[in-house]
N, C-alpha and C. Protein backbone atom coordinates (compact mmCIF):
# COMPACT_ATOMS: atom_id res chain seq x y z
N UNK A 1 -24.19 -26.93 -16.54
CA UNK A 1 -24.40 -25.89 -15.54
C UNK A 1 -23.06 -25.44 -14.95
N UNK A 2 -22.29 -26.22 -14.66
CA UNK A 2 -21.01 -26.17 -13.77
C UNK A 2 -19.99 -25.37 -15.01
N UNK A 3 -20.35 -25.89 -16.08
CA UNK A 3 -19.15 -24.88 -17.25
C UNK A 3 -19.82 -23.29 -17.47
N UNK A 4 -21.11 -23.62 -17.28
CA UNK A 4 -21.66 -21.68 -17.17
C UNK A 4 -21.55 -20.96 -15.81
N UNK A 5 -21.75 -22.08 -14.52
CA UNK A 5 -20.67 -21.11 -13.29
C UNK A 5 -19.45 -20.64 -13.94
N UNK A 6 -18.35 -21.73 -14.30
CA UNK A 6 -16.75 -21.14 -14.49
C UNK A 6 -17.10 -20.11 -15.31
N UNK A 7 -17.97 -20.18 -16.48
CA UNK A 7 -17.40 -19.33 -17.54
C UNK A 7 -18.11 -17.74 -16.97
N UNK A 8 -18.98 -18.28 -16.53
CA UNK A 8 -19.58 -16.21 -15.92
C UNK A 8 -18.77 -15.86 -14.72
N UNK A 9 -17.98 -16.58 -14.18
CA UNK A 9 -16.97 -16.56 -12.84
C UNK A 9 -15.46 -15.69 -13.76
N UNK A 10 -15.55 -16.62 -14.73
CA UNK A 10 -13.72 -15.86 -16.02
C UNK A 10 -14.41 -14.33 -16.49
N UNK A 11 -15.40 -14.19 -17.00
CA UNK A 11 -15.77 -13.01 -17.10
C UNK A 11 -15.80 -11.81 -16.11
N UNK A 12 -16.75 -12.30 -15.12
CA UNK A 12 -16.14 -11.24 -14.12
C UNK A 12 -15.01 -10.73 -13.56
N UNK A 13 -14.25 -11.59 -13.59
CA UNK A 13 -12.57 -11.21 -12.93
C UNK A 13 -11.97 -10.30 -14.27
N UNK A 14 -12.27 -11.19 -15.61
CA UNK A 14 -11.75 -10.59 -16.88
C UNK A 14 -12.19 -8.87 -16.37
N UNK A 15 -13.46 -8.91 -16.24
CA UNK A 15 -14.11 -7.62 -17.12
C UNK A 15 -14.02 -6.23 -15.59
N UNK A 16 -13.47 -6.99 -14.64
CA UNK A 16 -12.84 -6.33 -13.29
C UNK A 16 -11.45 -6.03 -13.75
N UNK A 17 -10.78 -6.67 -14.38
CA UNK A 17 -9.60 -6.37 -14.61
C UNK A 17 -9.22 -5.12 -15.86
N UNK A 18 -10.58 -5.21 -16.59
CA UNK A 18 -10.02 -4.34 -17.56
C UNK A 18 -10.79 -3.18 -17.20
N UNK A 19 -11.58 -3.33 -15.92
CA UNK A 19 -12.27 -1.74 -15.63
C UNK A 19 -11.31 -1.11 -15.00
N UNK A 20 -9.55 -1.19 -14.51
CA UNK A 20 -8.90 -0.63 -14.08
C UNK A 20 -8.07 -1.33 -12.81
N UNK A 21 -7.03 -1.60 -12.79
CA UNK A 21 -6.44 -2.29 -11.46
C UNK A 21 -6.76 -3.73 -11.50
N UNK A 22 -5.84 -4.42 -10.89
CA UNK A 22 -6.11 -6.02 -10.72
C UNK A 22 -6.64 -6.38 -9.90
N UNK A 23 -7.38 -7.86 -10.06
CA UNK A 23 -8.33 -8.13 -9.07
C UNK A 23 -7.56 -9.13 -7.93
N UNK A 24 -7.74 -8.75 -6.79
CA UNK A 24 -6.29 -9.32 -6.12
C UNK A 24 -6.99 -10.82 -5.59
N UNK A 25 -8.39 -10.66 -5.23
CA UNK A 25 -9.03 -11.65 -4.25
C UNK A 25 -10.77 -12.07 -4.72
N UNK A 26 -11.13 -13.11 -4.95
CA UNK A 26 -12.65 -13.24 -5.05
C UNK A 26 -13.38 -12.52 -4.30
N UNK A 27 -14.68 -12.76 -4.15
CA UNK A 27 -15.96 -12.00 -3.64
C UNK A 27 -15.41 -11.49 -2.07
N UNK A 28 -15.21 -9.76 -1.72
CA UNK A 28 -14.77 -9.44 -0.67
C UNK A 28 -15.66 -8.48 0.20
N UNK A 29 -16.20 -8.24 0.75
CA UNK A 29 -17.12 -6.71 1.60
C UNK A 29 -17.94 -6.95 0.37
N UNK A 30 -18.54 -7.95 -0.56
CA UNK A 30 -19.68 -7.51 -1.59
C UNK A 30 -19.37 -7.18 -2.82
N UNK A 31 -17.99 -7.72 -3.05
CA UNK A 31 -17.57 -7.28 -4.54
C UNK A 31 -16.47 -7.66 -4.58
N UNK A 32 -15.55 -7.48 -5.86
CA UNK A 32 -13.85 -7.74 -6.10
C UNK A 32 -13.53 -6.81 -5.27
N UNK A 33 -12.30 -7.20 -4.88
CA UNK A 33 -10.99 -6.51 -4.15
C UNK A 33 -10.22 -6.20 -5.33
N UNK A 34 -10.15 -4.69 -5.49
CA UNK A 34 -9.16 -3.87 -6.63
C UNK A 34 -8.09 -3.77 -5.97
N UNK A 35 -6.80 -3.84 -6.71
CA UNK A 35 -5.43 -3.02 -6.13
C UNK A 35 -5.51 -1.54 -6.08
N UNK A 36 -5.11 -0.60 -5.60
CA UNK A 36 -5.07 0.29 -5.83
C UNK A 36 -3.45 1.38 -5.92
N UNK A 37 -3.24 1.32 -7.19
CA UNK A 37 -1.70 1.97 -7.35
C UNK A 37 -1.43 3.21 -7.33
N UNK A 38 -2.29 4.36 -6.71
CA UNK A 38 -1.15 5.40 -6.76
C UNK A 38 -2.90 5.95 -5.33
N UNK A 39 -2.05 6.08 -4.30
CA UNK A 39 -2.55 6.79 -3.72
C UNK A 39 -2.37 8.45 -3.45
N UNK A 40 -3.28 9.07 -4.25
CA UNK A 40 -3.19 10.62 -3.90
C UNK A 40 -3.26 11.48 -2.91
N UNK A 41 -4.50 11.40 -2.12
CA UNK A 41 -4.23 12.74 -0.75
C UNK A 41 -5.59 11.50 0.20
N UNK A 42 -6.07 11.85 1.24
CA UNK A 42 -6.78 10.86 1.93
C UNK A 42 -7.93 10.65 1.43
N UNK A 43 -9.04 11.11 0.72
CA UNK A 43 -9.86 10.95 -0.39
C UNK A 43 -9.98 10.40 -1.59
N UNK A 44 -8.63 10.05 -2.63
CA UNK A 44 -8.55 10.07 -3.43
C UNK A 44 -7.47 9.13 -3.59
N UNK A 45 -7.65 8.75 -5.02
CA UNK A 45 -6.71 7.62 -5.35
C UNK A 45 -6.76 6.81 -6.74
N UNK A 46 -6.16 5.98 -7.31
CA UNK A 46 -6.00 5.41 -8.46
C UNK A 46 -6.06 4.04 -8.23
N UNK A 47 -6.88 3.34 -9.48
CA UNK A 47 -6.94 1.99 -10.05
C UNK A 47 -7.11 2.02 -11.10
N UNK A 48 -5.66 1.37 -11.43
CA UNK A 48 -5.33 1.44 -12.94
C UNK A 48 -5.34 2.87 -13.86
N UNK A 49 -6.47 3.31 -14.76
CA UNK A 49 -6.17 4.28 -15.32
C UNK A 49 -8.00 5.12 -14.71
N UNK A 50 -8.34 4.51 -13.63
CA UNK A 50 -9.32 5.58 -12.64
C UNK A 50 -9.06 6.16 -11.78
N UNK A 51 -9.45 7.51 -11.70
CA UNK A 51 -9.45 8.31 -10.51
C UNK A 51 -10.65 8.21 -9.83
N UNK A 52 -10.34 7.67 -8.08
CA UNK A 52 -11.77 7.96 -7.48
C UNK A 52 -11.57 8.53 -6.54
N UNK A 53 -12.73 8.97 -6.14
CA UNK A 53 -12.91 10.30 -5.36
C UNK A 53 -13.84 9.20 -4.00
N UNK A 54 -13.65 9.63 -3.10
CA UNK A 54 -14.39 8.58 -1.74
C UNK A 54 -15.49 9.84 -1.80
N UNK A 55 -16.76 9.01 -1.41
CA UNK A 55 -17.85 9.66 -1.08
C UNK A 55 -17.92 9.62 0.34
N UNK A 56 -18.90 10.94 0.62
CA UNK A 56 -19.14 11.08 1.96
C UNK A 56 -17.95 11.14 3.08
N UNK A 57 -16.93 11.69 2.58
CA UNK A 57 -15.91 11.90 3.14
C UNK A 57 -14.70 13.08 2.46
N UNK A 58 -14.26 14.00 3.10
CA UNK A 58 -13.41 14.84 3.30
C UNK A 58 -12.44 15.00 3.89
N UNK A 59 -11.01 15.21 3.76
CA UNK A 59 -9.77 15.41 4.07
C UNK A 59 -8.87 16.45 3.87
N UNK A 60 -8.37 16.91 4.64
CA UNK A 60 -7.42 17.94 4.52
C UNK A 60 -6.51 18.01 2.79
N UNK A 61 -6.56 18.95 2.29
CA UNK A 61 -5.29 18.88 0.87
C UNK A 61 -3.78 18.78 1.04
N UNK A 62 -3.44 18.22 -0.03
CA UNK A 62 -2.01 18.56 -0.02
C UNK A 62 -1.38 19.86 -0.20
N UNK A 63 -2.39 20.65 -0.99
CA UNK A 63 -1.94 22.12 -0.91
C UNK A 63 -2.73 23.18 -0.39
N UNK A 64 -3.08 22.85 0.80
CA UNK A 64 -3.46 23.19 1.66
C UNK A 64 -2.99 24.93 2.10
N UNK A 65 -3.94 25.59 2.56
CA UNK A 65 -3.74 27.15 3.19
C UNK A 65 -2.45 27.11 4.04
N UNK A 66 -1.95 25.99 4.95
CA UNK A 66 -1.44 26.09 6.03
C UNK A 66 -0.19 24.81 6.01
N UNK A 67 0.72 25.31 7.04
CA UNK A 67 1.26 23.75 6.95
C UNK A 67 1.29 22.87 7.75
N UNK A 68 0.14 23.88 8.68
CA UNK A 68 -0.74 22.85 9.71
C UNK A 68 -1.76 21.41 8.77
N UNK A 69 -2.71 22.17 7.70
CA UNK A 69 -2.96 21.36 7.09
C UNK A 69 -2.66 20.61 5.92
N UNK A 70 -1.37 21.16 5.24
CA UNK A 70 -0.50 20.25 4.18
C UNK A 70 0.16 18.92 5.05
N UNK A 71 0.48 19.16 6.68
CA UNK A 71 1.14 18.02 7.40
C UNK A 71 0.27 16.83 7.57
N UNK A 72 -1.35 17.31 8.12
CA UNK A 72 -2.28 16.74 7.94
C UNK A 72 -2.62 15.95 7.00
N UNK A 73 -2.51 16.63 5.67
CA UNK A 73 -2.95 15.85 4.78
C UNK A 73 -1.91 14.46 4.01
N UNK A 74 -0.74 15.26 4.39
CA UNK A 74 0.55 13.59 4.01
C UNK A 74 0.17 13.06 5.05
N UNK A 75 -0.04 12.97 6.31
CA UNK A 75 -0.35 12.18 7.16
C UNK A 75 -1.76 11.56 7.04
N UNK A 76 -2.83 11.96 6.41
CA UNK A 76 -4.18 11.27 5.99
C UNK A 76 -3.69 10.66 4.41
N UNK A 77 -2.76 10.80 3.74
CA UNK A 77 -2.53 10.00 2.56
C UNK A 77 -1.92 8.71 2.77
N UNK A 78 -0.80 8.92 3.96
CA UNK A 78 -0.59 8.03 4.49
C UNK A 78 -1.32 6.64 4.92
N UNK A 79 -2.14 7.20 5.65
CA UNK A 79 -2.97 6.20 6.88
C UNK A 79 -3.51 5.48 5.64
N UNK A 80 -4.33 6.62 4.52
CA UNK A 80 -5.50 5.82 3.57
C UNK A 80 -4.11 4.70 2.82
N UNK A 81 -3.03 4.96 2.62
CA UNK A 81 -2.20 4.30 1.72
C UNK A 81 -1.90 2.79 2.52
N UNK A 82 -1.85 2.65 3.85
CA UNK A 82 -1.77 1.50 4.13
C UNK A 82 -2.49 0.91 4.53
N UNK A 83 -4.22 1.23 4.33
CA UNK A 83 -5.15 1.14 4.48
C UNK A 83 -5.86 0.20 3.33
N UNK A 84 -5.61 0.86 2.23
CA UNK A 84 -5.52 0.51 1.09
C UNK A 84 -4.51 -0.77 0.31
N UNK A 85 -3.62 -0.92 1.33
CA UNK A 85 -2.67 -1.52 0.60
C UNK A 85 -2.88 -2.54 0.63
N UNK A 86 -4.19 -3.02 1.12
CA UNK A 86 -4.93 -5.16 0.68
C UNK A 86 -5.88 -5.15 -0.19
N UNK A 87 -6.01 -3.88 -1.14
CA UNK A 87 -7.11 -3.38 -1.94
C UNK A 87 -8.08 -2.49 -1.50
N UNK A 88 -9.16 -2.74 -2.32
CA UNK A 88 -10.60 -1.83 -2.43
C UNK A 88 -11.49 -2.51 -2.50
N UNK A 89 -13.03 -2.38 -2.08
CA UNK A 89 -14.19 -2.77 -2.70
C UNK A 89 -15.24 -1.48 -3.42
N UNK A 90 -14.81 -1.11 -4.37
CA UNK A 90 -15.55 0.29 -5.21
C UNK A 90 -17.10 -0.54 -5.10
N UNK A 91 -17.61 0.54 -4.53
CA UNK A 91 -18.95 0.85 -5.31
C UNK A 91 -19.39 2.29 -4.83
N UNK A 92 -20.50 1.86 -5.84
CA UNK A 92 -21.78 3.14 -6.57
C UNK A 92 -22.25 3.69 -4.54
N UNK A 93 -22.09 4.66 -4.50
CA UNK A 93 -22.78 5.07 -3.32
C UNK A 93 -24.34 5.91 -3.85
N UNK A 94 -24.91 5.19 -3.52
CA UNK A 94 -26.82 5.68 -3.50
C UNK A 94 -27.17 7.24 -2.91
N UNK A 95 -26.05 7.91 -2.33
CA UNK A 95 -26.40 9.12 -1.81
C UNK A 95 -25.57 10.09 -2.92
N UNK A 96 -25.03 9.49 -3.44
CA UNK A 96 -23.87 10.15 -4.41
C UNK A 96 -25.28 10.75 -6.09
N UNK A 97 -25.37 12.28 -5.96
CA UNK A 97 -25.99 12.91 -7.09
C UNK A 97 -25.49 12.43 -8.53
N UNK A 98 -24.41 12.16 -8.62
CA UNK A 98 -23.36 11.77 -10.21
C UNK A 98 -22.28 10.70 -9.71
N UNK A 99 -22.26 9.90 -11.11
CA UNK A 99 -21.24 9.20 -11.39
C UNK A 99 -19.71 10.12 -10.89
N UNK A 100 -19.90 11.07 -11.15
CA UNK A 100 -18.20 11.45 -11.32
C UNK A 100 -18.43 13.53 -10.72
N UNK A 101 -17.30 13.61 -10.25
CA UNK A 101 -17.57 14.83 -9.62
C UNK A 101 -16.85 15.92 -10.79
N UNK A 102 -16.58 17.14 -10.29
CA UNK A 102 -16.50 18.36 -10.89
C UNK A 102 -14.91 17.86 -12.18
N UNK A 103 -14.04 17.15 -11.55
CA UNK A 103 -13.14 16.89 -12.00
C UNK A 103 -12.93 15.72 -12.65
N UNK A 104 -13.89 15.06 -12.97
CA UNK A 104 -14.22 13.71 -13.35
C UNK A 104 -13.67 12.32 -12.63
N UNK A 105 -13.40 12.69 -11.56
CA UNK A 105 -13.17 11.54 -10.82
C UNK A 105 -14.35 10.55 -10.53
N UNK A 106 -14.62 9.52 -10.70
CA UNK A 106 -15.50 8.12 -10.22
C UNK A 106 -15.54 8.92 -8.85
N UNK A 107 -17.42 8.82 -7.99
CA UNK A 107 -17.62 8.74 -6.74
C UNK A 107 -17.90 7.63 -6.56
N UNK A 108 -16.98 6.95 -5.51
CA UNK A 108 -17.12 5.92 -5.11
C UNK A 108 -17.33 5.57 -3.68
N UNK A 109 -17.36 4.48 -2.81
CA UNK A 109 -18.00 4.09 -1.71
C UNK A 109 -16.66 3.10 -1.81
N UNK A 110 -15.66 3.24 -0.54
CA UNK A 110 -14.40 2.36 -0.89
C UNK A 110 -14.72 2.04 0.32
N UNK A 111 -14.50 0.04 0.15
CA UNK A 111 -14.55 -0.97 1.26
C UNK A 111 -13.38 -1.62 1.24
N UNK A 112 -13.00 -1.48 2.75
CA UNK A 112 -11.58 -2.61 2.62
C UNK A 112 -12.18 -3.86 2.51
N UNK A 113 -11.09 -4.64 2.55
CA UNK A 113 -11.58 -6.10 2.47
C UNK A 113 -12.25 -6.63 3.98
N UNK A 114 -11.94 -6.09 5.13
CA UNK A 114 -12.34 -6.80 5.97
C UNK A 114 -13.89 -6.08 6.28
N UNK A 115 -14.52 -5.11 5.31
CA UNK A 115 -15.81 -4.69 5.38
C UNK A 115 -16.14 -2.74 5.92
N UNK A 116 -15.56 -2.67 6.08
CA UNK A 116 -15.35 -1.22 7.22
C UNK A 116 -14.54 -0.03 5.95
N UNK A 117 -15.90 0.60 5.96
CA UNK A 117 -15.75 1.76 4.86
C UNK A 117 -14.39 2.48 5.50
N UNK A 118 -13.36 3.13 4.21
CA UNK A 118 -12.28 4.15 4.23
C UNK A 118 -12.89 5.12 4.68
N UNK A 119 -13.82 5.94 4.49
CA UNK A 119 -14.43 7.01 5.05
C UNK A 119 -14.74 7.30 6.38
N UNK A 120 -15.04 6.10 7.05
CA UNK A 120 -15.40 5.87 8.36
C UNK A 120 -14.33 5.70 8.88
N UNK A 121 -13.13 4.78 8.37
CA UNK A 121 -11.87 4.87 9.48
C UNK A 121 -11.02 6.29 9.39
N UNK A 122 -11.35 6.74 8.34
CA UNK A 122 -10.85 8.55 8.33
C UNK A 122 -11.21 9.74 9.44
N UNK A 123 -12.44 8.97 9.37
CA UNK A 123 -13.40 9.99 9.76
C UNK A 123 -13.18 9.87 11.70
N UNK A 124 -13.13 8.86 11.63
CA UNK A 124 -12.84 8.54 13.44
C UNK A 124 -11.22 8.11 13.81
N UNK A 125 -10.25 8.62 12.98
CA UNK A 125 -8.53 8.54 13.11
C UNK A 125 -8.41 9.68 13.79
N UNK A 126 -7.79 10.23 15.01
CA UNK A 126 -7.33 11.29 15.46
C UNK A 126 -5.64 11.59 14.44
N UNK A 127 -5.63 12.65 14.40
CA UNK A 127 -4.20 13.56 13.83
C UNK A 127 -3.54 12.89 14.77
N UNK A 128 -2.13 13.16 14.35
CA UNK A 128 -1.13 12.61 15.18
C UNK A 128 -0.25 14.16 15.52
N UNK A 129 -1.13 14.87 14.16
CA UNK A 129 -0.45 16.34 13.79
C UNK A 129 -0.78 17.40 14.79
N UNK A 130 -2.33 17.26 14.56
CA UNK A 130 -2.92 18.42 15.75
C UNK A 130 -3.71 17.47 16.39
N UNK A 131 -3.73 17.10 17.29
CA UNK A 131 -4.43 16.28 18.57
C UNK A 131 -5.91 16.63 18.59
N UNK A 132 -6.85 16.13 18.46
CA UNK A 132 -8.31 16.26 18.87
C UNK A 132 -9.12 17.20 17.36
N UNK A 133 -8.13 16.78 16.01
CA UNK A 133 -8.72 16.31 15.04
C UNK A 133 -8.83 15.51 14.42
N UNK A 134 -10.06 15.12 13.93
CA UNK A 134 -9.63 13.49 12.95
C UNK A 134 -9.44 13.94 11.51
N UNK A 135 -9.05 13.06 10.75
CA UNK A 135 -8.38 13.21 9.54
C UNK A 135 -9.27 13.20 7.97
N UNK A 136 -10.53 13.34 8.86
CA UNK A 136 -11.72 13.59 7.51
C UNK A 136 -13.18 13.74 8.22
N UNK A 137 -13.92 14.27 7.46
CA UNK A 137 -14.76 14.63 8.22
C UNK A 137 -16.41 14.32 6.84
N UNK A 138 -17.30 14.10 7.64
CA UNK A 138 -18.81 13.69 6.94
C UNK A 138 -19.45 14.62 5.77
N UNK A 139 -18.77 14.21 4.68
CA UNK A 139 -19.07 15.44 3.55
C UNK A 139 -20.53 15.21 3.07
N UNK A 140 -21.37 15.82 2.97
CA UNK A 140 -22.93 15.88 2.45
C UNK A 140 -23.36 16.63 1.96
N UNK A 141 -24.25 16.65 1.07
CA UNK A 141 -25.00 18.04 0.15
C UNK A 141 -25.29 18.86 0.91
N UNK A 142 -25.11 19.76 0.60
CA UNK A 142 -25.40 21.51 1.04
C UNK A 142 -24.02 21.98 2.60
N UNK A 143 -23.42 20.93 2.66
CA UNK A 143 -22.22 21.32 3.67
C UNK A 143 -21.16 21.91 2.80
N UNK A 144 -20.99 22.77 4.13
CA UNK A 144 -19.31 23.56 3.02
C UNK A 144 -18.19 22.76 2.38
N UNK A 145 -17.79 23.34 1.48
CA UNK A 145 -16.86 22.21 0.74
C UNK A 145 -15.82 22.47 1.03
N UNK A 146 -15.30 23.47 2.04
CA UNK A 146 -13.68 23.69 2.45
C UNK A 146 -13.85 23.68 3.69
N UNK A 147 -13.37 22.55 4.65
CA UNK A 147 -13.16 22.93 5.81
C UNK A 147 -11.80 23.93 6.63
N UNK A 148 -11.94 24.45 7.38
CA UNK A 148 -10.87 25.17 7.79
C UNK A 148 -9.99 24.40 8.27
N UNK A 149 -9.11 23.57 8.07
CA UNK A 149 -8.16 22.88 8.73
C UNK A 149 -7.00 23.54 9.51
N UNK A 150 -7.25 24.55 9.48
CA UNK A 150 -6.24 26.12 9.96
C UNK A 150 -6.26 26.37 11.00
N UNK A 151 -7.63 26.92 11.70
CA UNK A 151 -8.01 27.42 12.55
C UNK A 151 -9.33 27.19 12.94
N UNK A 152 -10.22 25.94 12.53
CA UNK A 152 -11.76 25.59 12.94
C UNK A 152 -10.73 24.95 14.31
N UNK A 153 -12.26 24.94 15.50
CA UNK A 153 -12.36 23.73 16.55
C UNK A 153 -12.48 22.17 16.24
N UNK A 154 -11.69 21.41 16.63
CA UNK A 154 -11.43 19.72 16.48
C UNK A 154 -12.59 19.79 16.22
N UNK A 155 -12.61 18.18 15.16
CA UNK A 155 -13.94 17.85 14.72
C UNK A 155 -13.44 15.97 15.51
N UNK A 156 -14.21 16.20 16.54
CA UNK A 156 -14.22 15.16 16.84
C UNK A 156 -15.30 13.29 16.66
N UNK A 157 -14.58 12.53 16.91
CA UNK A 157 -15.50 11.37 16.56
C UNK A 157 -16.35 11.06 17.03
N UNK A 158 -17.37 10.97 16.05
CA UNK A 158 -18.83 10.76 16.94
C UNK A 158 -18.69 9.33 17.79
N UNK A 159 -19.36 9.76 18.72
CA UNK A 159 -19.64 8.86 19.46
C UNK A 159 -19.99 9.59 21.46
């Protein structure tokens, strides 16, 4: 019994490791802790040779209309980058229509290790850029897919 724990225990880490990124830590928020090596804009990001896309969450672009919101958005790549930087817990989000969005990025549901979705600490971060916005906002079916980061009113944190 104890050699079929180890051996389905080597598999999983194995077969985590070759789905993209290293597995930094055992069972974390409900799953492996991925590294994640190339952080893209506050949504988005790399493990290993995946692109994932965070569900239920939205962020300003890097090439953005404005350079109100291009400042925004290095500053939300930022926050997610050291946010990120004790890993990931990927999973499948249940509200998510497809595996993978328009651009084939993985939709994923990203958990830090200490449990507390990326989306949610985005979503309730005030700008440091423009004061009395936060740095992502509650993306859902049938909501617009470009927010105005230009010239909309603060989207402030619920609560």
């Amino acid at each position: 019994m104890r050699r079929l724990v180890i051996l389905a225990a080597a598999v999983a880490v194995t077969a985590a490791g070759f789905a993209g990124g290293a597995v930094l830590a055992g069972p974390a928020a409900e799953g492996p802790v991925v590294r994640v090596d190339r952080v893209v804009d506050g949504d988005t990001f790399q493990v290993g040779n995946r692109r994932v896309r965070v569900t239920r969450l939205n962020t300003p672009e890097i090439r953005g209309r404005c350079n109100q919101e291009r400042r925004m958005a290095i500053e939300a790549r930022e926050i997610a980058a050291s946010l990120l930087a004790g890993g990931v817990v990927l999973r499948r989000d249940p509200t998510a229509r497809q595996d993978r969005d328009f651009f084939g990025r993985e939709l994923r549901d990203a958990v830090l290790p200490d449990g507390r979705r990326l989306s949610d600490v985005l979503k309730t971060t005030e700008s440091r850029e423009r004061p009395g916005f936060m740095l992502g906002y509650e993306y859902t079916r049938g909501a617009s897919k470009h927010f105005d980061w230009c010239g909309s009113p603060p989207v402030r944190a619920p609560g």
